[in-house]
Protein backbone atom coordinates (compact mmCIF):
# COMPACT_ATOMS: atom_id res chain seq x y z
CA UNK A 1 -19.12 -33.24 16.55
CA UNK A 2 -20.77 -35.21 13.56
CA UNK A 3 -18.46 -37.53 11.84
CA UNK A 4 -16.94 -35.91 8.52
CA UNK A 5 -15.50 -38.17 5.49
CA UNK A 6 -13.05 -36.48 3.46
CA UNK A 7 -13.85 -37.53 -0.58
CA UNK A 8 -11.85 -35.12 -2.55
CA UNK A 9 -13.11 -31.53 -2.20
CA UNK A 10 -16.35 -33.19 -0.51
CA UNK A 11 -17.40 -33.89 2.78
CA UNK A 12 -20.34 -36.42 3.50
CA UNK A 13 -21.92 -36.00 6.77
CA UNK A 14 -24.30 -38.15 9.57
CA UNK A 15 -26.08 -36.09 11.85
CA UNK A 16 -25.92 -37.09 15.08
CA UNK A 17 -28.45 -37.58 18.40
CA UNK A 18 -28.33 -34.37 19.72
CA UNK A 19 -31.31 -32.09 21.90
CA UNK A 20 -30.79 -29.73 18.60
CA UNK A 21 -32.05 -32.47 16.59
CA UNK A 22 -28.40 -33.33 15.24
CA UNK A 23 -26.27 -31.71 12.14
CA UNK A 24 -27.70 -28.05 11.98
CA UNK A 25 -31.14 -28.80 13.35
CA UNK A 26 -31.68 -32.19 11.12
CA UNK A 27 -32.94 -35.23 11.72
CA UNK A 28 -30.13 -37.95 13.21
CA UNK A 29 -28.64 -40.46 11.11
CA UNK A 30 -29.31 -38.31 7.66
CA UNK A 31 -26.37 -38.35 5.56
CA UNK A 32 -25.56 -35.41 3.85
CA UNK A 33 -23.04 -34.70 0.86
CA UNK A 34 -21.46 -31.32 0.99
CA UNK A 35 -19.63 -29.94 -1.87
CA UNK A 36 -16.31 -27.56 -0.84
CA UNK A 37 -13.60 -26.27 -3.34
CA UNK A 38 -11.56 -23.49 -3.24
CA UNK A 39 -13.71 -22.75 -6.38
CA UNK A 40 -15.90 -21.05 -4.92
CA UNK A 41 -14.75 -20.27 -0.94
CA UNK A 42 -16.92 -19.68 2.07
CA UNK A 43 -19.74 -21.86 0.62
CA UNK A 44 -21.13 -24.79 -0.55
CA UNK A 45 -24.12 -27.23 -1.66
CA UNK A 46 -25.38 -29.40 0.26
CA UNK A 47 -27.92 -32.58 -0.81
CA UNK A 48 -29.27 -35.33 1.69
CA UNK A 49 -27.40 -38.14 -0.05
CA UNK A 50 -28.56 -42.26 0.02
CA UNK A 51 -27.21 -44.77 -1.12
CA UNK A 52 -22.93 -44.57 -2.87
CA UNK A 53 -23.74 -46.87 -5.70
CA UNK A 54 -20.10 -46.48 -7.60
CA UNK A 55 -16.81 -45.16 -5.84
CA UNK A 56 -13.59 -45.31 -7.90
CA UNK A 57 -10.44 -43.98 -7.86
CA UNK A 58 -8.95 -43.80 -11.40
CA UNK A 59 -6.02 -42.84 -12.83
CA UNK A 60 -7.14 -38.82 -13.20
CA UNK A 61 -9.76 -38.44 -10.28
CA UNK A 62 -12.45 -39.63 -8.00
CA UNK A 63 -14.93 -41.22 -9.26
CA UNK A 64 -18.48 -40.93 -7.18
CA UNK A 65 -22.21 -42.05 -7.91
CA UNK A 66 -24.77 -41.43 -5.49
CA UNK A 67 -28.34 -41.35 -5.04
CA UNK A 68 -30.56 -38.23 -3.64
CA UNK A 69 -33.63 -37.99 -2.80
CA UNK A 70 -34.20 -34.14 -4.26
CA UNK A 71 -31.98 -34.84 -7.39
CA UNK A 72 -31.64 -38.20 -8.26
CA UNK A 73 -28.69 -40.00 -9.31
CA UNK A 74 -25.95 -37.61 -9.26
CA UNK A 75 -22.54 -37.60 -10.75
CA UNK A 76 -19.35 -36.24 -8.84
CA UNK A 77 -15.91 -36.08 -9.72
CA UNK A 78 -13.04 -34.62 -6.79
CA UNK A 79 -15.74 -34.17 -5.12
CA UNK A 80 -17.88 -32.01 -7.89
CA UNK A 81 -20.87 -32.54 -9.31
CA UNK A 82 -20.83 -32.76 -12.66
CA UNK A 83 -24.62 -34.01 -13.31
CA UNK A 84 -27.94 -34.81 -11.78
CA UNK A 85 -30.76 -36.88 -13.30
CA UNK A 86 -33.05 -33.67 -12.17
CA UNK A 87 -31.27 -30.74 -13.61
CA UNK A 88 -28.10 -32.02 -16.47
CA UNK A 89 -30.59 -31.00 -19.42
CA UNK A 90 -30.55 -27.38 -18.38
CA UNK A 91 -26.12 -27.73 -18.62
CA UNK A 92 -26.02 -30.23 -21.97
CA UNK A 93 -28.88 -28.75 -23.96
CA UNK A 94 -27.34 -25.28 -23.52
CA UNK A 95 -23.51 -25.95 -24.41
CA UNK A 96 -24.77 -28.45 -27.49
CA UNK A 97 -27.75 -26.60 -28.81
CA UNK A 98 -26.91 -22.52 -28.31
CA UNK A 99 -23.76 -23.19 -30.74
CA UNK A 100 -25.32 -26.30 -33.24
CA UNK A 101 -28.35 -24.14 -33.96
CA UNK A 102 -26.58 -20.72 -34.34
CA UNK A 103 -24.94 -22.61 -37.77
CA UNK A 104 -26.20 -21.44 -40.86
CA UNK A 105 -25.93 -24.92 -42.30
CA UNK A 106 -26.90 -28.22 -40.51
CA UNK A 107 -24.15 -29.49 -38.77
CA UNK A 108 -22.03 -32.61 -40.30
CA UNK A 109 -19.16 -33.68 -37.82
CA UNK A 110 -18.80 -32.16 -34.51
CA UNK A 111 -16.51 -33.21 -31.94
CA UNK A 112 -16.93 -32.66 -28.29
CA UNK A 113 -13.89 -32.65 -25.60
CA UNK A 114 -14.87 -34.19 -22.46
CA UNK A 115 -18.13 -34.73 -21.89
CA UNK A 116 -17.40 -38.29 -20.75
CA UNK A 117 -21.36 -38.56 -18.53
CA UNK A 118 -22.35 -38.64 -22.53
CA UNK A 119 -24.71 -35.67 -22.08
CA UNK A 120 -23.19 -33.49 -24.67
CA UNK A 121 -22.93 -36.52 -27.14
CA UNK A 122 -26.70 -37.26 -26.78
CA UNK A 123 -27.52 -33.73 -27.34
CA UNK A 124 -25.58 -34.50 -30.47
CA UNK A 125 -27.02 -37.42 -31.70
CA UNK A 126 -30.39 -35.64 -32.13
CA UNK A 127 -28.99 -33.64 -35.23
CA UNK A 128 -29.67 -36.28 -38.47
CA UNK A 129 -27.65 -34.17 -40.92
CA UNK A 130 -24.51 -35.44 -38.36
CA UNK A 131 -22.03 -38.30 -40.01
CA UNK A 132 -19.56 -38.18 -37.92
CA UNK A 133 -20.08 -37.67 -33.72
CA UNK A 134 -16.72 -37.85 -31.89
CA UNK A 135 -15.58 -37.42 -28.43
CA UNK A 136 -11.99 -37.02 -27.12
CA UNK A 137 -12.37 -38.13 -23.23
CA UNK A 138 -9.00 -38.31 -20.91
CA UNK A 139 -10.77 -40.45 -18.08
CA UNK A 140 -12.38 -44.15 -19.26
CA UNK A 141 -13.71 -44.35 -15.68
CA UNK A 142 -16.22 -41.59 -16.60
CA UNK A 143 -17.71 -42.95 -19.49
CA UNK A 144 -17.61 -46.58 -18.12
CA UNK A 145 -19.44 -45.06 -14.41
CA UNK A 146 -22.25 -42.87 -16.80
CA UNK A 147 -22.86 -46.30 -19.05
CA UNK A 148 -23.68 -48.09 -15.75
CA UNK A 149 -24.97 -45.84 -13.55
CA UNK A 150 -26.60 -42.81 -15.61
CA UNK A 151 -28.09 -44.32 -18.98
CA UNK A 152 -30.57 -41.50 -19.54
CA UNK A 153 -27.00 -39.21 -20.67
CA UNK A 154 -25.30 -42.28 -21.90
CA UNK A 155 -27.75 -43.11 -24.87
CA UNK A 156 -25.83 -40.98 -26.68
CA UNK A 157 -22.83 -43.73 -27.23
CA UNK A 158 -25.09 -46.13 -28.52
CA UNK A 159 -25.44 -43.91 -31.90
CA UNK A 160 -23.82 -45.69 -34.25
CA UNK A 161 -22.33 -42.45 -35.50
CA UNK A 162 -20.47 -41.80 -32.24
CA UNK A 163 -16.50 -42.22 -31.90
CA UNK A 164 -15.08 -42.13 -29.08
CA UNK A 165 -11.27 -41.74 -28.51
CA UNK A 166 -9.87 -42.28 -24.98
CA UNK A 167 -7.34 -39.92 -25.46
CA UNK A 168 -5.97 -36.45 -23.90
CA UNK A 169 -8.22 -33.40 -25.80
CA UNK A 170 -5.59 -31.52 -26.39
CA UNK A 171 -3.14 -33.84 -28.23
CA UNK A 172 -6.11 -34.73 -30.15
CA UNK A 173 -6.64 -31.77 -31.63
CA UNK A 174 -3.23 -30.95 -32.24
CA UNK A 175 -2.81 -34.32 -34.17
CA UNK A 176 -6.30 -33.15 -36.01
CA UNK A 177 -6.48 -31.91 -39.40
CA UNK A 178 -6.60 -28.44 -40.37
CA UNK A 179 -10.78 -27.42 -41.04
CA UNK A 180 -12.30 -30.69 -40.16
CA UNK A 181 -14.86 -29.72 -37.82
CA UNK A 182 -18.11 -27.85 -38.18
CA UNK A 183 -18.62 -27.62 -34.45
CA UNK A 184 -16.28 -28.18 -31.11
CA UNK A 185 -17.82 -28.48 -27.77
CA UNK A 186 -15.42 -28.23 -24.61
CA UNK A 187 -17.38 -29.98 -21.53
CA UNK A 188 -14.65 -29.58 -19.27
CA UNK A 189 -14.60 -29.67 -15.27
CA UNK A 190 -13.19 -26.35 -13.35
CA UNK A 191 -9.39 -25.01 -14.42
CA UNK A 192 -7.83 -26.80 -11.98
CA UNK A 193 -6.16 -30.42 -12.52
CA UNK A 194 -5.84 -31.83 -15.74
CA UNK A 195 -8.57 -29.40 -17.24
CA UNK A 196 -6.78 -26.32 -16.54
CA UNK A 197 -5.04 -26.91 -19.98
CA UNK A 198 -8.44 -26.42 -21.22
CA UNK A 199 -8.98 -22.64 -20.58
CA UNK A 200 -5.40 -21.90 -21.86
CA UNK A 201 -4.52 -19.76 -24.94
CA UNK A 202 -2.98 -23.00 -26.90
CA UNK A 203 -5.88 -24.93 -26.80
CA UNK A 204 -8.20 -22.40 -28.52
CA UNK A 205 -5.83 -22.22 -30.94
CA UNK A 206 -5.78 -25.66 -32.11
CA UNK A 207 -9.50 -25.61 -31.69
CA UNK A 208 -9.53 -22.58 -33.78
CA UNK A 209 -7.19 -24.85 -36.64
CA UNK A 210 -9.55 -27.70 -36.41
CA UNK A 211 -12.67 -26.04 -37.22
CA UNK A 212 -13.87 -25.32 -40.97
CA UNK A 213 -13.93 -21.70 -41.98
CA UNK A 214 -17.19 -20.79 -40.11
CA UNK A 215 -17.20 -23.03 -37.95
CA UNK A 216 -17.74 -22.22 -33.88
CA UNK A 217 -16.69 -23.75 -30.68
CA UNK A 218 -18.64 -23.76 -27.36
CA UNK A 219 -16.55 -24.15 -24.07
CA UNK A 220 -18.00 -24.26 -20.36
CA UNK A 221 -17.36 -20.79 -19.04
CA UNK A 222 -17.41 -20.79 -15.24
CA UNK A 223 -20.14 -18.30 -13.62
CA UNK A 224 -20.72 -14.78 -13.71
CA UNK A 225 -20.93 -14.91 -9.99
CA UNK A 226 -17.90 -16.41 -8.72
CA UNK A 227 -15.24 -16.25 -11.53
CA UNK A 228 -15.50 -13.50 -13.63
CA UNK A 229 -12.07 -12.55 -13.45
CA UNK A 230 -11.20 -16.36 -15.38
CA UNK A 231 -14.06 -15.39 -17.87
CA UNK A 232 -12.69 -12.24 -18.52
CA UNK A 233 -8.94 -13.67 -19.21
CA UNK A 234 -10.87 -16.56 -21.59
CA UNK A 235 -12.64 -13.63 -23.37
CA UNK A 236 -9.55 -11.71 -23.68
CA UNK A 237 -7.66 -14.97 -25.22
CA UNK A 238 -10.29 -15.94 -27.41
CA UNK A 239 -10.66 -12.53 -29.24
CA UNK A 240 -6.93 -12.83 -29.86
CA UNK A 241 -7.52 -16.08 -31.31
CA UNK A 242 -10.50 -15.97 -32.69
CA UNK A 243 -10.21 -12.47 -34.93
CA UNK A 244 -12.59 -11.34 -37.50
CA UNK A 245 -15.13 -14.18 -36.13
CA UNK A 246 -17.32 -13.39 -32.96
CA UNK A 247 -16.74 -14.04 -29.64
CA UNK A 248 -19.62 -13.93 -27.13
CA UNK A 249 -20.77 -15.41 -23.83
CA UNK A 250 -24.33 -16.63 -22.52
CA UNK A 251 -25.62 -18.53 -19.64
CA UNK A 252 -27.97 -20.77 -18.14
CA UNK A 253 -29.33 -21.36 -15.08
CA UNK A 254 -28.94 -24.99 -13.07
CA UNK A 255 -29.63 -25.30 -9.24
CA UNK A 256 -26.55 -27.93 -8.39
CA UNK A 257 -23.89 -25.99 -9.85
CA UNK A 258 -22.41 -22.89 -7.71
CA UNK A 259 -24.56 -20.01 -7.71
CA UNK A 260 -27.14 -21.97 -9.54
CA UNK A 261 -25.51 -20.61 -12.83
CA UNK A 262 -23.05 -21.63 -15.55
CA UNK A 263 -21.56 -19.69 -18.41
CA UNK A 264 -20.45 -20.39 -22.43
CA UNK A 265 -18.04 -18.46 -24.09
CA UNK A 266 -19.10 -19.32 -27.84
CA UNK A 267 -16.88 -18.34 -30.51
CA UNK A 268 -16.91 -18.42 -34.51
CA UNK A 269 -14.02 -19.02 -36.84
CA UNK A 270 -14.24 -16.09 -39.91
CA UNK A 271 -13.88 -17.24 -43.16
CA UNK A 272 -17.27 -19.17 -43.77
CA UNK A 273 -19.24 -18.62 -47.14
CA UNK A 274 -22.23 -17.22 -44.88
CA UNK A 275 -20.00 -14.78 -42.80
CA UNK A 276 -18.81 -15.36 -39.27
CA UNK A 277 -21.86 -17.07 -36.74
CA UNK A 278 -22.81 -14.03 -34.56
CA UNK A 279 -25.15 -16.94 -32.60
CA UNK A 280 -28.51 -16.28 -33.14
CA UNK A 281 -31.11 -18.88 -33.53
CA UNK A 282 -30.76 -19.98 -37.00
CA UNK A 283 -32.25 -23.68 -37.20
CA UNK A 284 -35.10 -24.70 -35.52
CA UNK A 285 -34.77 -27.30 -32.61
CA UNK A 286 -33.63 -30.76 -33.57
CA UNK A 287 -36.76 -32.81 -33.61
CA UNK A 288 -37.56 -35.75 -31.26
CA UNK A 289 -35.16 -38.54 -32.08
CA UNK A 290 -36.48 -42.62 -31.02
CA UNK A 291 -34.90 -43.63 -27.80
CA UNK A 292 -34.15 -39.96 -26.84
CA UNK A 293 -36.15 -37.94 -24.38
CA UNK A 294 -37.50 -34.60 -25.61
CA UNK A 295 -35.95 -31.30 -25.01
CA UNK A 296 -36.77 -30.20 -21.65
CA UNK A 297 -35.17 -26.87 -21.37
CA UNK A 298 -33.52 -25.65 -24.78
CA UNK A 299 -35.60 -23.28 -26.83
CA UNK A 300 -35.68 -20.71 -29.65
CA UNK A 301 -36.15 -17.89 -27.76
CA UNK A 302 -34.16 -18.98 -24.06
CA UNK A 303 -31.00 -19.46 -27.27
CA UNK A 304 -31.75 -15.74 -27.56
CA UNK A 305 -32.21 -14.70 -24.13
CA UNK A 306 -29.21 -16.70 -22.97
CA UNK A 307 -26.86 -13.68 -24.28
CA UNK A 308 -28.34 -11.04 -22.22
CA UNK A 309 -25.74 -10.15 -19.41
CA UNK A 310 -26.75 -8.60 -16.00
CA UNK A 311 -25.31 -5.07 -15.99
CA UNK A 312 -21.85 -5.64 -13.74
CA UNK A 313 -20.96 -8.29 -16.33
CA UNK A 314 -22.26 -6.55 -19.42
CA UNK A 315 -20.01 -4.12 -18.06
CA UNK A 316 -17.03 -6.04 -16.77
CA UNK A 317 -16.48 -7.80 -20.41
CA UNK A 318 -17.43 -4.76 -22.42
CA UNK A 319 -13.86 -4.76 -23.77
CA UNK A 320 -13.39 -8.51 -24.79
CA UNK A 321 -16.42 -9.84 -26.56
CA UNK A 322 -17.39 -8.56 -29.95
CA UNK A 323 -21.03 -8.06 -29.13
């Protein structure tokens, strides 16, 4: 049989000699990363992998660079991608821009929990009328691995607006004042491990106490496709939490992550001057910022388009969003 490696909830392959031409008809000696969790059972991706250019094993998780031929430089964590030089615009343009442009007034501190690749933060950095860009990461390694390794998302902590705090995301919001932030953007990995905290009814609340009156939070919602049930509970505890504001859910699509999908639940706090943020396109795109690449994927109209649900979830979370 080929030879398997186990690297978290990963498996990276070499194809062997074989009359069939090796590992499911391929050529021999091709290595090939294969992504399994329990996440999403009975399948998984699968990308002809080169060269491991980082491998860690921090104090939270494995830590794994790699290079592809199809995608690039690719970030994994457990086992998990997390981002790919081909595709990570179509994940941190959505999550930063569908909730920092639904705002009736430009943004002026904004804090985003996780995010340690730096995606989110340079996403961020493109909005001038920003003073204050913070970050609440649990896992140094990430940050330190995206800095090396993935500079393209990492140009975002060279703003000299940006503050990060190598700190739990949680306990950071909990020690945060009451109303301080315009915007909060949750870039966590899957519930499971130490991110499972993050799709929990206590954390919206102190997200809900740290934003302004009006303000909104954006949180990585898991995919129509293979969790709806978890979206449905996280729409359910967010309307709780989030009452008399607006609680809604888009999507984008992205070819490395399961199902080639990924999901938002967006909410707004009530109590702004301008009425709760129902998240339609208020301000125009952020405009081209020097050392920053240009939007690739984010738009006016995909901002709208992103909150159209397919019929079976239009359906299934009928009862928890507000529109």
């Amino acid at each position: 049989p080929p030879r398997a490696r186990e690297a978290g909830h990963c498996r990276v392959f070499r194809a062997r000699s074989a009359p069939s031409g090796g590992l499911a008809g391929l050529p021999a000696g091709e290595q090939w990363f294969c992504e399994l969790s329990a996440m999403w059972p009975g399948q998984c991706l699968a990308l002809r992998c080169g060269e491991v250019v980082h491998r860690e094993r921090s104090e939270f998780q494995d830590v794994l660079v790699m290079d592809t031929p199809a995608f690039g430089r690719v970030l994994c964590l457990d086992g998990v991608i997390q981002c790919t030089e081909r595709d990570e615009h179509a994940y941190q343009e959505m999550i930063t821009h569908l909730p920092l442009c639904s705002l009736a007034r430009p943004p002026r501190r904004v804090l985003v929990v996780g995010g340690g690749d730096g995606g989110v933060l340079r996403e961020m950095s493109r909005y001038a009328s920003c003073e204050r860009l913070e970050m609440a990461e649990l896992d140094a390694a990430v940050p330190a691995a995206s800095k090396r390794f993935l500079p393209g998302m990492a140009v975002g902590f060279e703003d000299p607006r940006a503050e990060v705090h190598i700190t739990d995301g949680f306990k950071f919001l909990k020690d945060t004042p009451e109303g301080t932030y315009d915007a909060v953007v949750v870039d966590s990995s899957d519930p499971v491990g130490p991110a499972a905290v993050l799709f929990q009814r206590p954390f919206y609340e102190a997200v809900h106490r740290a934003l302004r009156p009006g303000g909104v939070m954006c949180t990585q919602g898991e995919s129509l496709w293979l969790h709806l049930d978890i979206i449905k509970e996280v729409a359910a505890e967010c309307r709780k939490v989030f009452q008399g504001g607006v609680v809604r859910y888009a999507f984008t699509t992205i070819p490395t992550y399961p199902s080639g999908q990924i999901g938002f639940m967006l909410c707004s706090k009530a109590g702004g001057e301008d009425g709760p943020v129902d998240f339609a396109p208020l301000q125009p795109p952020p405009t081209d910022r020097p050392g920053l690449p240009p939007l690739r994927y984010y738009n006016p109209e995909v901002h709208a388009a992103a909150f159209v649900l397919p019929q079976f979830a239009k359906e299934a979370l009928a009862d928890h969003l507000t529109i």
